[in-house]
C-alpha atoms as a PDB file:
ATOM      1  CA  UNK A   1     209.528 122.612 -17.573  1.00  0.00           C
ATOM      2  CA  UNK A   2     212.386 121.406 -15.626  1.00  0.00           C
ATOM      3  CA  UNK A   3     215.534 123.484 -14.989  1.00  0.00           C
ATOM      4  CA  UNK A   4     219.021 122.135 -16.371  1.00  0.00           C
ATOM      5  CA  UNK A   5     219.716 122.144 -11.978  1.00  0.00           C
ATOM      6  CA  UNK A   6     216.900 119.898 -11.629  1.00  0.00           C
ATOM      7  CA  UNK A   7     217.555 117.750 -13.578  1.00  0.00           C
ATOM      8  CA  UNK A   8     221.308 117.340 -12.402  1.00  0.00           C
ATOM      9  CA  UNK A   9     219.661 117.124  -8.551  1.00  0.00           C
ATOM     10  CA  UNK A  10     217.379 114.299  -9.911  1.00  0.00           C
ATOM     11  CA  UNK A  11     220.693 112.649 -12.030  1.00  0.00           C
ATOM     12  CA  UNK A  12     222.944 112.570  -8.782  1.00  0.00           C
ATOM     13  CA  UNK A  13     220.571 112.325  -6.655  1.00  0.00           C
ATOM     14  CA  UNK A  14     222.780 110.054  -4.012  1.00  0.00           C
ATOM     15  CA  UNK A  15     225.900 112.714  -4.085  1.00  0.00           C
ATOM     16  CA  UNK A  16     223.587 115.278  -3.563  1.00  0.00           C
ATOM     17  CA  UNK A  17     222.093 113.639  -0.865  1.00  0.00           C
ATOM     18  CA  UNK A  18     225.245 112.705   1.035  1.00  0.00           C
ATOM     19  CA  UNK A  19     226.386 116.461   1.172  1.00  0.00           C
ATOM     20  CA  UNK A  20     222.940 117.978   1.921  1.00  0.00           C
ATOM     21  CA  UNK A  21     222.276 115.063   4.777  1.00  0.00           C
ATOM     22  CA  UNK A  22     225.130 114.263   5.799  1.00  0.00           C
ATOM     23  CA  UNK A  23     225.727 112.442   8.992  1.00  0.00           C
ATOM     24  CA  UNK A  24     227.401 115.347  10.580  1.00  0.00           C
ATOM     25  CA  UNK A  25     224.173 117.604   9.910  1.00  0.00           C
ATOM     26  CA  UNK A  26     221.813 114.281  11.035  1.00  0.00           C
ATOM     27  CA  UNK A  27     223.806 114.504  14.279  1.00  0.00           C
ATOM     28  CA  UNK A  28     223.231 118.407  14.611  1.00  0.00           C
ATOM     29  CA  UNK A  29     219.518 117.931  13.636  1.00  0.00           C
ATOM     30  CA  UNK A  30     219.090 115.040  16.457  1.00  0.00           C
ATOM     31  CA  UNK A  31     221.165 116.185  19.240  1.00  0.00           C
ATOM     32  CA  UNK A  32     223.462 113.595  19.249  1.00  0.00           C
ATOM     33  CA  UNK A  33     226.481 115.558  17.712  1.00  0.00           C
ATOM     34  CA  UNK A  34     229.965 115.577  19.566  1.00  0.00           C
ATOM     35  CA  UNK A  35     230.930 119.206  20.147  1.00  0.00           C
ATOM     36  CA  UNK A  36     234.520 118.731  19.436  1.00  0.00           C
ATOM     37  CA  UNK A  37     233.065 118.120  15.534  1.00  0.00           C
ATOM     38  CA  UNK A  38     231.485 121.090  15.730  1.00  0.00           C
ATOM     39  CA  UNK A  39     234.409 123.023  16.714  1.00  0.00           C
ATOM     40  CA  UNK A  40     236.723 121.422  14.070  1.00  0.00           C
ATOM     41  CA  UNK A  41     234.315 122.605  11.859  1.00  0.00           C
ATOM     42  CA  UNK A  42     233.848 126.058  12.416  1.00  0.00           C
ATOM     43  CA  UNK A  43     237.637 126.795  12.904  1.00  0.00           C
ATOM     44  CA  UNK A  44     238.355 124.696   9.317  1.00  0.00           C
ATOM     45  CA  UNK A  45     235.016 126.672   7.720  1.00  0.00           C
ATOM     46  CA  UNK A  46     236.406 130.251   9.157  1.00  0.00           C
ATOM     47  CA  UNK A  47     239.926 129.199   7.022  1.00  0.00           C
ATOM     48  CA  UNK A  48     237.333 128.106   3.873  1.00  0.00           C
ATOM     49  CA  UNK A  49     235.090 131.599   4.216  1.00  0.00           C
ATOM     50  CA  UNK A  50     238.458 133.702   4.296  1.00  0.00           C
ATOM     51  CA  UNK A  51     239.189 131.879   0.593  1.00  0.00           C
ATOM     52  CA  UNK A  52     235.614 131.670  -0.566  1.00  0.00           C
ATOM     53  CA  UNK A  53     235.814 135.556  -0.200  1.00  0.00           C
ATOM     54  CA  UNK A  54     238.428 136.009  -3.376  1.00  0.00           C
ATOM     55  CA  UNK A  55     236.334 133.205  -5.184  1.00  0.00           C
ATOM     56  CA  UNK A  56     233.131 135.388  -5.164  1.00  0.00           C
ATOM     57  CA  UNK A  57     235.106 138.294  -6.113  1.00  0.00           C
ATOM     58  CA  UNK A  58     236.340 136.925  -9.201  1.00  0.00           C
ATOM     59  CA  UNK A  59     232.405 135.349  -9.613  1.00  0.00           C
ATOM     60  CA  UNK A  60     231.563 139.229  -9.565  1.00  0.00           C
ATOM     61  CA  UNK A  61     234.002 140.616 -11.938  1.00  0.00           C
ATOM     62  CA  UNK A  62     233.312 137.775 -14.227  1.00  0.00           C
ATOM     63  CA  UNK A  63     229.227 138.871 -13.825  1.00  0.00           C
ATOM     64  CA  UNK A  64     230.058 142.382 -14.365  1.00  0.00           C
ATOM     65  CA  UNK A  65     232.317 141.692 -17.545  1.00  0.00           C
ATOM     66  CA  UNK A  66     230.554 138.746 -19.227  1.00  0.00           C
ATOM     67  CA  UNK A  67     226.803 138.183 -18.121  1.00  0.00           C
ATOM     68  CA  UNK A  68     224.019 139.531 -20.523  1.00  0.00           C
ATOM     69  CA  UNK A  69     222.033 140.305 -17.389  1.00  0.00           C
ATOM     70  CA  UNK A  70     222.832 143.325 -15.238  1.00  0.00           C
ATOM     71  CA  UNK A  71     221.002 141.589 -12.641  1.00  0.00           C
ATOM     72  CA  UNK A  72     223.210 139.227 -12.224  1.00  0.00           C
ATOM     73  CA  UNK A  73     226.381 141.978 -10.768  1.00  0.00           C
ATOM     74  CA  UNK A  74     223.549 142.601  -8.048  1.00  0.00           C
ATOM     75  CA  UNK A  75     222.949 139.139  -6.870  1.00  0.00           C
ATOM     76  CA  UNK A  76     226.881 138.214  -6.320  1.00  0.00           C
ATOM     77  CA  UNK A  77     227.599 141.765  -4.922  1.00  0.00           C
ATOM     78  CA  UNK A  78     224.859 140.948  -1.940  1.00  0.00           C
ATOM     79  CA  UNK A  79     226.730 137.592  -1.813  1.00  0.00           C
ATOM     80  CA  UNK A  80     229.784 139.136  -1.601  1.00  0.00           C
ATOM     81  CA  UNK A  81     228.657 141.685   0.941  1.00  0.00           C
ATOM     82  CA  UNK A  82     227.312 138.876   3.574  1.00  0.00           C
ATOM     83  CA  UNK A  83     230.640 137.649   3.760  1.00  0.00           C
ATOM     84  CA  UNK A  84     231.649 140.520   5.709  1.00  0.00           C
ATOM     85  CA  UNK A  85     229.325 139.875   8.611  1.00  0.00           C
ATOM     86  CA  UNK A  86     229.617 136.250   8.400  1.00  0.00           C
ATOM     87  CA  UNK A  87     233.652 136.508   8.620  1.00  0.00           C
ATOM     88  CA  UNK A  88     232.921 138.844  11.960  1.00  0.00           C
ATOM     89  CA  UNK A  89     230.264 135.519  13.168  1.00  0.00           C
ATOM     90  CA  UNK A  90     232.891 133.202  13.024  1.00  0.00           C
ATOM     91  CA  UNK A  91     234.980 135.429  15.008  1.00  0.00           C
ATOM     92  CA  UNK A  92     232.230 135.936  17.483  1.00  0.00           C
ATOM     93  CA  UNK A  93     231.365 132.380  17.719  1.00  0.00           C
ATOM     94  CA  UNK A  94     234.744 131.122  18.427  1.00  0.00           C
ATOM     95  CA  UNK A  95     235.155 133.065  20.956  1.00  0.00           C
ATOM     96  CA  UNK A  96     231.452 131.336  22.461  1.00  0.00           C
ATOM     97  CA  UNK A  97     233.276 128.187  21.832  1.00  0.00           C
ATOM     98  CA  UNK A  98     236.704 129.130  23.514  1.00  0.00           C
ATOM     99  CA  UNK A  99     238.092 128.185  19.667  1.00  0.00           C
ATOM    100  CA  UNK A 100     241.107 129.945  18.711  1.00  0.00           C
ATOM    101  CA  UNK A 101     241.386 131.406  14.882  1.00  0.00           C
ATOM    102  CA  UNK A 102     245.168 131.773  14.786  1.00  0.00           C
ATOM    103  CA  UNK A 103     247.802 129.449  14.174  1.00  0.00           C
ATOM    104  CA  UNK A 104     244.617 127.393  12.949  1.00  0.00           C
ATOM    105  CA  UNK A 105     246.471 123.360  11.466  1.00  0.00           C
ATOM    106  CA  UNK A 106     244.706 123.451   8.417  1.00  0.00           C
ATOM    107  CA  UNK A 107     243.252 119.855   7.304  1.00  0.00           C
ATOM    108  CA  UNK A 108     244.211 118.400   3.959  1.00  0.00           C
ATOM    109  CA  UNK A 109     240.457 118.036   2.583  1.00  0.00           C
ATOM    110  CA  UNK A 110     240.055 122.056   3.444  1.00  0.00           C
ATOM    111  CA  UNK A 111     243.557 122.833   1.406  1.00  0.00           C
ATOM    112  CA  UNK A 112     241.908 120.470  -1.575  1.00  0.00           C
ATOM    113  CA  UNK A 113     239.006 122.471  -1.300  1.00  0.00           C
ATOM    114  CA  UNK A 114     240.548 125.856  -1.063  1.00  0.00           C
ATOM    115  CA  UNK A 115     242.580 124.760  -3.977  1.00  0.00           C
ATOM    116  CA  UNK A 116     239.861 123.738  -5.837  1.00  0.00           C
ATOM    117  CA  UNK A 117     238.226 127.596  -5.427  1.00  0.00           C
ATOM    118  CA  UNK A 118     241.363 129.038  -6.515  1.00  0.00           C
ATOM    119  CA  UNK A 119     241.186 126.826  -9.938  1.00  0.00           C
ATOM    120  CA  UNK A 120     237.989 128.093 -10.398  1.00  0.00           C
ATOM    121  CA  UNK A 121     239.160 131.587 -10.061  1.00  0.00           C
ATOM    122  CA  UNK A 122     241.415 131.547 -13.047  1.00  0.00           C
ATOM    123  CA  UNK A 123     240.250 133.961 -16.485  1.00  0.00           C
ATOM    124  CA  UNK A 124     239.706 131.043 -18.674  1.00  0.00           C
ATOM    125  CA  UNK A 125     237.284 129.617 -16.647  1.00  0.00           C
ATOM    126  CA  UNK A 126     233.850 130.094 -18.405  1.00  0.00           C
ATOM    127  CA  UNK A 127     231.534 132.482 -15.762  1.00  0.00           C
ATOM    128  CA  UNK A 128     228.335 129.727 -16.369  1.00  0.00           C
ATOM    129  CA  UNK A 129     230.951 127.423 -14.392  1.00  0.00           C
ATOM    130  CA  UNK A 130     231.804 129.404 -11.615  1.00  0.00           C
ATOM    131  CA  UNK A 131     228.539 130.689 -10.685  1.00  0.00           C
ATOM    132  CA  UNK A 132     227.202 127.090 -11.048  1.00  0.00           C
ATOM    133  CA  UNK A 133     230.185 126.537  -8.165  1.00  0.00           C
ATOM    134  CA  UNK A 134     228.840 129.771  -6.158  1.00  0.00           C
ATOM    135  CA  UNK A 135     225.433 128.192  -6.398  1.00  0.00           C
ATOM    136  CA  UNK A 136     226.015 124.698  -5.262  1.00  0.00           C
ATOM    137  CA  UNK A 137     228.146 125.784  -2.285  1.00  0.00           C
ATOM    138  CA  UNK A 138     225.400 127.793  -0.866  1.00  0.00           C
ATOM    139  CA  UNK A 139     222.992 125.253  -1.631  1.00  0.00           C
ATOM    140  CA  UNK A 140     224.313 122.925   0.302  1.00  0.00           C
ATOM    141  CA  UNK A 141     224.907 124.948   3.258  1.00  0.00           C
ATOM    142  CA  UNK A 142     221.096 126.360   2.978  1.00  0.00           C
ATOM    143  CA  UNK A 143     220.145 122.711   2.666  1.00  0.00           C
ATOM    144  CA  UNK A 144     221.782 121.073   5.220  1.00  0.00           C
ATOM    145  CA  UNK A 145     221.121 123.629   8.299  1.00  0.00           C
ATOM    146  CA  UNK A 146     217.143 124.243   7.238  1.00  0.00           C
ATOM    147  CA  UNK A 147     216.925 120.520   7.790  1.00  0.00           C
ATOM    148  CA  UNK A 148     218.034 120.917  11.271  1.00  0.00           C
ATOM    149  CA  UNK A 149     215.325 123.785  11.808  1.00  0.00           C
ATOM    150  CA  UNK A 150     212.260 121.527  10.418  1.00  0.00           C
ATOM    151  CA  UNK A 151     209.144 120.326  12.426  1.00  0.00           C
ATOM    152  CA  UNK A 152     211.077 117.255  14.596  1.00  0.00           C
ATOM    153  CA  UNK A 153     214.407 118.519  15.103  1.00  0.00           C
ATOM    154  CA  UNK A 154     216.338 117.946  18.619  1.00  0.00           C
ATOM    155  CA  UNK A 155     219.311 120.357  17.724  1.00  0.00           C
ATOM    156  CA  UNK A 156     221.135 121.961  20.894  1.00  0.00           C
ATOM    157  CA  UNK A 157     219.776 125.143  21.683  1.00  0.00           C
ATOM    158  CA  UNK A 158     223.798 126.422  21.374  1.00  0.00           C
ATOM    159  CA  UNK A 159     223.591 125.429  18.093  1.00  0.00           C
ATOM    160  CA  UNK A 160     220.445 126.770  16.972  1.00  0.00           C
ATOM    161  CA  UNK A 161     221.783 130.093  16.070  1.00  0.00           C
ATOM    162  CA  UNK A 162     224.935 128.176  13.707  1.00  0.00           C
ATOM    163  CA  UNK A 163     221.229 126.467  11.872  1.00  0.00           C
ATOM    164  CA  UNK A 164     219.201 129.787  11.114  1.00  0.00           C
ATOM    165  CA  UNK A 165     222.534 131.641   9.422  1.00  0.00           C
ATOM    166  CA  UNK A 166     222.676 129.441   7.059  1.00  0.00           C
ATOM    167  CA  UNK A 167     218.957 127.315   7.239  1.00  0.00           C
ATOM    168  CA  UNK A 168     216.889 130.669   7.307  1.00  0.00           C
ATOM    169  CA  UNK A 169     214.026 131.379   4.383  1.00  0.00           C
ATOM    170  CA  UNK A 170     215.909 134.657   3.811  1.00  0.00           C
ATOM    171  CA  UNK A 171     219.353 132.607   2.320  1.00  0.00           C
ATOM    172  CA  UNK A 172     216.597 130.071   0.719  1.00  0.00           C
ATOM    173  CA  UNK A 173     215.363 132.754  -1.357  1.00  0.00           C
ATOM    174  CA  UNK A 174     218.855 134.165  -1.561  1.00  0.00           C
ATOM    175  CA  UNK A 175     219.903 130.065  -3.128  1.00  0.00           C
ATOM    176  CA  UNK A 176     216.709 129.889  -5.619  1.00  0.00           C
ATOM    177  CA  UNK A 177     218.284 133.500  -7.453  1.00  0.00           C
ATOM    178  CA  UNK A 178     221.404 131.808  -7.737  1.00  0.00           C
ATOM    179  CA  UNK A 179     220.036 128.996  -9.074  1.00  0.00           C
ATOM    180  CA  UNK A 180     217.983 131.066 -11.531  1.00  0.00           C
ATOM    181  CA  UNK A 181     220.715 132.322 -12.587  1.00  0.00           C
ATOM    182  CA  UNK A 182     222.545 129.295 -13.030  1.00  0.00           C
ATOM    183  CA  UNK A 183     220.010 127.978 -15.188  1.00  0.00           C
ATOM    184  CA  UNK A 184     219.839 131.146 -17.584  1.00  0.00           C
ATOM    185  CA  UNK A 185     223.655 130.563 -18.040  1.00  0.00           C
ATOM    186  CA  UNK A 186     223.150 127.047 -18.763  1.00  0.00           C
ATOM    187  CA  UNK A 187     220.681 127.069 -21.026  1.00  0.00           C
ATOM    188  CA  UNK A 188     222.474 129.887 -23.715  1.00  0.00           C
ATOM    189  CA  UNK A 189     225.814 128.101 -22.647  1.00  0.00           C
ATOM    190  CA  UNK A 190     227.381 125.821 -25.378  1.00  0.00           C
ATOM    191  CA  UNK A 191     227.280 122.152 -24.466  1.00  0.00           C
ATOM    192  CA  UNK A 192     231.158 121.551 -23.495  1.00  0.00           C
ATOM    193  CA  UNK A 193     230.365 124.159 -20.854  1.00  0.00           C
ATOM    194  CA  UNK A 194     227.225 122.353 -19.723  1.00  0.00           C
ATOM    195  CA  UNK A 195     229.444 119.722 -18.942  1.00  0.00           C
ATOM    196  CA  UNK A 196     232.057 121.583 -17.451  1.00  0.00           C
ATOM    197  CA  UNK A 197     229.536 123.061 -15.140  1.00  0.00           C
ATOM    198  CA  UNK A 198     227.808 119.541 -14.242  1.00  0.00           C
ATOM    199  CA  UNK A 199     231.421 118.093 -13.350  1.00  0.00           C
ATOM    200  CA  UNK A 200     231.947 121.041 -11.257  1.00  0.00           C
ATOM    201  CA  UNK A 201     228.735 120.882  -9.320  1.00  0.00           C
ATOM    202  CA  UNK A 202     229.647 117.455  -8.421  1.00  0.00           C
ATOM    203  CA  UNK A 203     232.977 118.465  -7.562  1.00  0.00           C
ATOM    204  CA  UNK A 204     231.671 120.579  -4.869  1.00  0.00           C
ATOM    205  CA  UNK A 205     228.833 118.045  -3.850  1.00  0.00           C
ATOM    206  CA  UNK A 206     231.902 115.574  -3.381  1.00  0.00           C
ATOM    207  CA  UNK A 207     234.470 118.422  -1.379  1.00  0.00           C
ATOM    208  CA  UNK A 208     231.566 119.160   0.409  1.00  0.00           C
ATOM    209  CA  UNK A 209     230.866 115.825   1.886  1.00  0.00           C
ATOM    210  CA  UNK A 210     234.683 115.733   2.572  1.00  0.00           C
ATOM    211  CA  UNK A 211     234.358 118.465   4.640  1.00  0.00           C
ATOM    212  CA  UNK A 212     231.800 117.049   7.035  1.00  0.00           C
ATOM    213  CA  UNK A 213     233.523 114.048   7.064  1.00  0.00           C
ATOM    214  CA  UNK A 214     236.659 115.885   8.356  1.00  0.00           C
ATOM    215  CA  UNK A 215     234.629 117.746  10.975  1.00  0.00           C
ATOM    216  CA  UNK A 216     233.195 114.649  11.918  1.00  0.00           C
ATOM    217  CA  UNK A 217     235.892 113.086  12.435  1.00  0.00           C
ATOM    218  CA  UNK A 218     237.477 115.589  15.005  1.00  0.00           C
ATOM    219  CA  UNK A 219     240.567 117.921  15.010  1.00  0.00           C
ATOM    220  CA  UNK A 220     243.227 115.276  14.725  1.00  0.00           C
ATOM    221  CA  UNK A 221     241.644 113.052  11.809  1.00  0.00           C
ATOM    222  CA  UNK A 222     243.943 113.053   9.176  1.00  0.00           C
ATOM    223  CA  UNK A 223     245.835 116.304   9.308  1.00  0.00           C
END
């Protein structure tokens, strides 16, 4: 029977699309990506992961005080926890890339996505919601960098490690709980949630596609 997830995925297909093969992650996949995109992006994603980090928090309080599964606490907390290391990665890579993480200009579509997290952070909002946000934002990620491990890729071997963090089978299997969970929510959730939740999950498709088309379009593109 298919999921409430799937059958957004099949719905939007073209938005969903667009953020999970994006040109940016084409370029990555066949070699031909500038390296001054890359670096925009991962001095604009270290800002996003240091905000993403109070977003998942409130994700996991909301799971610990509302969900009707105890499971649930467990798969946010290792969510959570991941962040830690992946902070310290950023750090690590920049430093690879001669990128500096202070004094960072923060682009527009990263603020409008930050700001976006923080709404999302707020009590009122319903916890099917946000986790459907959690979900779709790793999804994407997962998506997008497993493509440019597949049979056929020509990425950069410097850019092969940046792939497996996020395009390894480990966060794949890490993405299908979250989705699981997602679709538990959703299908006990009343239906003005449901549609909360779908207009969030293309929020994100649509801030995510933003945000390779900022990287792509180097550090000075539309500050």
């Amino acid at each position: 029977m298919e999921t409430m997830t799937e059958r957004w995925i099949k719905k939007h297909l073209l938005i969903y699309t667009g953020a999970t093969r994006h040109p940016f992650i084409l370029s990555i996949r066949d070699g031909s990506v500038d390296l001054s995109s890359f670096k925009t992006w991962l001095e604009q994603d270290y800002v996003f992961v240091r905000e993403f980090v109070p977003f998942v928090a409130s994700v996991l309080i909301k799971a610990c005080k509302i969900s009707d599964d105890g499971g649930d606490m467990e798969v946010v907390l290792a969510g959570l926890a991941s962040l830690d290391k992946e902070i310290h990665w950023f750090k690590s890579e920049a430093s690879k890339w001669d990128v500096s993480l202070s004094n960072i200009s923060v682009h527009r579509t990263n603020r409008n996505y930050c700001r976006f997290l923080a709404s999302l952070m707020l009590p009122e909002v319903d916890y099917a919601v946000a986790i459907t946000a959690f979900w779709a934002i790793e999804a994407v990620y997962q998506l997008s960098f497993n493509h440019c491990l597949e049979d056929g890729n020509k990425t950069p071997s410097e850019l092969q490690d940046t792939c497996r963090r996020w395009g390894n089978e480990a966060f794949g299997q890490y993405c299908s709980s979250l989705q699981k969970v997602v679709d538990r929510c959703l299908d006990k959730a009343p239906e003005d949630v449901v549609r909360k939740a779908e207009t969030t999950f293309l929020a994100v498709l649509e801030h995510e596609i933003e945000f390779w088309n900022m990287s792509r379009g180097g550090p000075h593109s539309g500050q």
